[in-house]
C-alpha atoms as a PDB file:
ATOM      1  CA  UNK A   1      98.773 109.990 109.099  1.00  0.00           C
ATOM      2  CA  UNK A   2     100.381 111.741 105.705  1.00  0.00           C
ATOM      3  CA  UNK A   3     100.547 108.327 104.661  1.00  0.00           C
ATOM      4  CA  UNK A   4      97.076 107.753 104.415  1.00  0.00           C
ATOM      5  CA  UNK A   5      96.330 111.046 102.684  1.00  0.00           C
ATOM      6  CA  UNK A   6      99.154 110.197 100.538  1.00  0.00           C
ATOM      7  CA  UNK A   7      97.433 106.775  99.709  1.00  0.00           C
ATOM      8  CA  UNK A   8      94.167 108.467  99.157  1.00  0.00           C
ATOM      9  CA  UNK A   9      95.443 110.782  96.540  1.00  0.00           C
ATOM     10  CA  UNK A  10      96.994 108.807  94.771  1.00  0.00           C
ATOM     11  CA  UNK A  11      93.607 106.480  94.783  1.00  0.00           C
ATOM     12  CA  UNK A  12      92.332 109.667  93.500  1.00  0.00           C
ATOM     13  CA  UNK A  13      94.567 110.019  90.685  1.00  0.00           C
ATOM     14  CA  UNK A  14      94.445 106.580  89.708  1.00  0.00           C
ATOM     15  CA  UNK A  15      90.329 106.861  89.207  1.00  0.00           C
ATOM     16  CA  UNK A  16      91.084 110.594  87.934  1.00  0.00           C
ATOM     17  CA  UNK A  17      90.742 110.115  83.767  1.00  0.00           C
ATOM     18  CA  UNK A  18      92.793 112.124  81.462  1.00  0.00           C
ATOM     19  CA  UNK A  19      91.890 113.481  78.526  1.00  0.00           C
ATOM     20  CA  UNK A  20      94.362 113.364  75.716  1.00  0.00           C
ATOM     21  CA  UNK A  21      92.472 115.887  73.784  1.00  0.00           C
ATOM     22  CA  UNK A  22      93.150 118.372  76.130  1.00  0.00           C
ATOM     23  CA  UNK A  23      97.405 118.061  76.151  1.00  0.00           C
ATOM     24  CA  UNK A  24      98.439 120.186  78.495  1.00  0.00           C
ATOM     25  CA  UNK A  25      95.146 121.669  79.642  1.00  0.00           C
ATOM     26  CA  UNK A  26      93.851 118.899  81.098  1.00  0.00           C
ATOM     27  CA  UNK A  27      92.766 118.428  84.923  1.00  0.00           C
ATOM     28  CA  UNK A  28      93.776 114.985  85.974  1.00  0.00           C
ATOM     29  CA  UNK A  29      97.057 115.529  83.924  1.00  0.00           C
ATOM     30  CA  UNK A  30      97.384 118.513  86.442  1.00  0.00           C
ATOM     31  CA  UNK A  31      96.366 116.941  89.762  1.00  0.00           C
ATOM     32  CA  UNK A  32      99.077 114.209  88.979  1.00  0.00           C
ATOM     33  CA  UNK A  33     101.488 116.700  88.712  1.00  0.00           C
ATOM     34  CA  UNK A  34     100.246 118.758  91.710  1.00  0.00           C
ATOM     35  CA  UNK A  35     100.389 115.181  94.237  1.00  0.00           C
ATOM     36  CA  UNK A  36     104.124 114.631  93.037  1.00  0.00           C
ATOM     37  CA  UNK A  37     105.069 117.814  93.866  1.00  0.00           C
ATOM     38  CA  UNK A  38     103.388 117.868  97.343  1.00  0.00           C
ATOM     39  CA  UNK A  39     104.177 114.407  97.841  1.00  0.00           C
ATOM     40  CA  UNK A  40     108.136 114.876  96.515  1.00  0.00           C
ATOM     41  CA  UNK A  41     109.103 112.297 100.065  1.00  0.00           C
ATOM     42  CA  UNK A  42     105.861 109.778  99.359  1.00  0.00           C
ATOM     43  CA  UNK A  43     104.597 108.746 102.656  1.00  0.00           C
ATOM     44  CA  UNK A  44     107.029 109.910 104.714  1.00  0.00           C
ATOM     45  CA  UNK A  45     106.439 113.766 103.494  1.00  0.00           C
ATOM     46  CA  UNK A  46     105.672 116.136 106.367  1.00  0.00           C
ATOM     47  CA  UNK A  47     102.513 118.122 105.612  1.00  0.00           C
ATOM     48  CA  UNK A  48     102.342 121.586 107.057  1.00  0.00           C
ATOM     49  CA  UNK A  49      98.418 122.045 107.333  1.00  0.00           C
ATOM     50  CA  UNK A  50      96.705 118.688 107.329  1.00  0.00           C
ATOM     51  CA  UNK A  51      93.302 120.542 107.719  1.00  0.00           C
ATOM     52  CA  UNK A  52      93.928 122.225 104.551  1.00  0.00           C
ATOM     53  CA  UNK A  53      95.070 118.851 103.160  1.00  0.00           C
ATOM     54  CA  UNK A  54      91.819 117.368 104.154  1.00  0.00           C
ATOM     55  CA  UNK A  55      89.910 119.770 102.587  1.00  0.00           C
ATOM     56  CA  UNK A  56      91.666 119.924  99.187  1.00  0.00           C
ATOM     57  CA  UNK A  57      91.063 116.328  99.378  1.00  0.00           C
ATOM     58  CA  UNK A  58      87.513 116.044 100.348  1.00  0.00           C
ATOM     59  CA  UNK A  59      86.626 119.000  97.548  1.00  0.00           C
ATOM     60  CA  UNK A  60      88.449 117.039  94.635  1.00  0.00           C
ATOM     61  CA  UNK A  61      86.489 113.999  95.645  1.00  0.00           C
ATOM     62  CA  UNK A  62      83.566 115.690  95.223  1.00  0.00           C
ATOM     63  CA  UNK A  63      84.118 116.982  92.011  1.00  0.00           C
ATOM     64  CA  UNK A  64      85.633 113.203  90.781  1.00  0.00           C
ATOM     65  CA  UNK A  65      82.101 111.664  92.327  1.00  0.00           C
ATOM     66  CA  UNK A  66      79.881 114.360  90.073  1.00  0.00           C
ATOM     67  CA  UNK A  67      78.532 115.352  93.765  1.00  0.00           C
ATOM     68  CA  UNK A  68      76.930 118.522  92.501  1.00  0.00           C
ATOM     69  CA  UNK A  69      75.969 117.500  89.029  1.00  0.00           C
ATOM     70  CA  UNK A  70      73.889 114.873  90.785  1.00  0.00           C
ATOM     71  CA  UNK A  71      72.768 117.021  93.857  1.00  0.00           C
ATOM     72  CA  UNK A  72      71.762 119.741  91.658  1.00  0.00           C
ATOM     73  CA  UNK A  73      70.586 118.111  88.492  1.00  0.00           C
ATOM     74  CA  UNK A  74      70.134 119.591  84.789  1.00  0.00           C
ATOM     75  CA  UNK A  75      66.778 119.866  83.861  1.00  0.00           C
ATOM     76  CA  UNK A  76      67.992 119.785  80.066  1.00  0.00           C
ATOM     77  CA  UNK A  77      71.336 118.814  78.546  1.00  0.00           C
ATOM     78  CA  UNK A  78      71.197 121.799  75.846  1.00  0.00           C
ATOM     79  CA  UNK A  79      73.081 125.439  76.481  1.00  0.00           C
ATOM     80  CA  UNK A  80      72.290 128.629  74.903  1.00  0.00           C
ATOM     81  CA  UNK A  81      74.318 128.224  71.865  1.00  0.00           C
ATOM     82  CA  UNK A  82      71.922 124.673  71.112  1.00  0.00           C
ATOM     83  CA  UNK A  83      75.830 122.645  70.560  1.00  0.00           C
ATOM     84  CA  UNK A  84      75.616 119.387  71.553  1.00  0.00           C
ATOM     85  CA  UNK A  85      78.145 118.180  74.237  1.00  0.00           C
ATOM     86  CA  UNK A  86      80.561 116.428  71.227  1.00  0.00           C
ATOM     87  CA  UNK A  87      80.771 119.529  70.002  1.00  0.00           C
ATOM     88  CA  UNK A  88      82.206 121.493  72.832  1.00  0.00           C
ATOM     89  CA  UNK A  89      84.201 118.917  72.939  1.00  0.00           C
ATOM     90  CA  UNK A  90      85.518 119.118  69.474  1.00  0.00           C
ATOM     91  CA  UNK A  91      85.726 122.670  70.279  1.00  0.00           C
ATOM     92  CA  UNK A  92      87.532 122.222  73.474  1.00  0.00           C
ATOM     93  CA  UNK A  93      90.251 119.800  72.399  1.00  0.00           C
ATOM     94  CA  UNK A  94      93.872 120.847  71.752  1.00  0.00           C
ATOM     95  CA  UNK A  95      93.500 121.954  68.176  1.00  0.00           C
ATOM     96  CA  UNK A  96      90.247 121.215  68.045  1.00  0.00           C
ATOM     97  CA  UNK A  97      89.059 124.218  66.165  1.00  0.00           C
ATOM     98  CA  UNK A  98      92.265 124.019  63.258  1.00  0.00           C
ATOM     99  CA  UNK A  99      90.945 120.036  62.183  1.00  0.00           C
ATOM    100  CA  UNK A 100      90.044 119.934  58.992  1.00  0.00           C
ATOM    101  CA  UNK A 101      86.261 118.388  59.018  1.00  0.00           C
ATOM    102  CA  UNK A 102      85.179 120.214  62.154  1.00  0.00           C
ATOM    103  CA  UNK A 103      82.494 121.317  63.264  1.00  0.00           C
ATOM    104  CA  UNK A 104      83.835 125.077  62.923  1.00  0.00           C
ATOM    105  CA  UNK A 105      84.150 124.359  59.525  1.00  0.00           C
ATOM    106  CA  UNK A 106      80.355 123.981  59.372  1.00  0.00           C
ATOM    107  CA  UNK A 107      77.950 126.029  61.288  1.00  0.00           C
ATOM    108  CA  UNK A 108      78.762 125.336  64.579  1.00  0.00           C
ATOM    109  CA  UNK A 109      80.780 128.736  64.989  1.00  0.00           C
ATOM    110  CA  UNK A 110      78.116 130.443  63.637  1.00  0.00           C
ATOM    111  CA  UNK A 111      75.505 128.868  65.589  1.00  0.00           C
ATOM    112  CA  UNK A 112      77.815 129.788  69.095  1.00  0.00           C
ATOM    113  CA  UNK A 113      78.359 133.410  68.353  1.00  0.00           C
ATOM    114  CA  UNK A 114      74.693 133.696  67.614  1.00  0.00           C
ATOM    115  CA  UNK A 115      73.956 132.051  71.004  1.00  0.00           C
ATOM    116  CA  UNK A 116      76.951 134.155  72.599  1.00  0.00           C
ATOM    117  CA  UNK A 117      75.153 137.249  71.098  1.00  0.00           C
ATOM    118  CA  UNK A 118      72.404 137.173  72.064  1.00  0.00           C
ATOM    119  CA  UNK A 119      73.169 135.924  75.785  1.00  0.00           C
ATOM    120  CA  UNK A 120      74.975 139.117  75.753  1.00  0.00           C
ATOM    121  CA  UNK A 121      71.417 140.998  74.907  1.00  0.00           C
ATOM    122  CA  UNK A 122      69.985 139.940  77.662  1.00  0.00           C
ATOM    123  CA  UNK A 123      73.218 140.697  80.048  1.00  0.00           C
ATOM    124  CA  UNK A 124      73.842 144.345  79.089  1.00  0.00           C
ATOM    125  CA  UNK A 125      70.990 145.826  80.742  1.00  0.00           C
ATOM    126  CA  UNK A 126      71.769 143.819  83.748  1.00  0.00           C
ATOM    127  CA  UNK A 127      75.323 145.219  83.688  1.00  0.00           C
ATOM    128  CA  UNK A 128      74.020 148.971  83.982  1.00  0.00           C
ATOM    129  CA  UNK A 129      72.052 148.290  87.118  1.00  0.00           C
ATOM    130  CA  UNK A 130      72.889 149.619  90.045  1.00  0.00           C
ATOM    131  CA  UNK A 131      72.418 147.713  93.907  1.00  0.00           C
END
């Protein structure tokens, strides 16, 4: 049996992407990592808690498969700071923010804090309440 979960993770990690903007940080980089080191014997490794094995599984799967961005879908692709989704990822890459040319360099910072101020406006008062 731990050689079929083994085969299915590594399934998953094969369909996983990577993101090379994100050295170090990234996800699928990670969960590569993560299945060696669990798997350290390949098929013949000895899991401990299959359930839990299952589970970690069926979770990551879900997350690969975008099973909540389609179950509970967007009703707009904008954010409170109005960035577009290059953007954040411009901002989000490994030096991202230091490239000459960015969009920090324009008003893209400007336009986030302004968005991250005044989410923060509404938030405060919610902060002070007391259930």
């Amino acid at each position: 049996m731990a050689a079929s979960r083994y085969r299915r993770f590594l399934k998953l990690c094969e369909e996983w992407p990577v993101d090379e903007t994100k050295r170090g940080r990234d996800l699928g980089a990670y969960l590569r990592q993560r299945v060696a080191q669990a798997f350290r014997e390949g098929e013949n490794t000895q899991i401990a808690e299959p359930e839990a094995c299952d589970q970690m599984y069926e979770s990551l799967a879900r997350l690969h498969s975008n099973y909540y961005k389609l179950k509970y879908p967007r009703p707009r692709d904008t954010s409170f700071s109005g960035l577009s989704l290059e953007e954040y990822k411009l901002i989000l890459s490994t030096g991202g923010a230091r490239r000459k040319g960015s969009c920090l360099d324009a008003g893209c910072a400007q336009r986030l804090l302004q968005g991250c101020s005044a989410l923060c406006t509404v938030l405060i008062p919610w902060t002070s309440l007391r259930i």
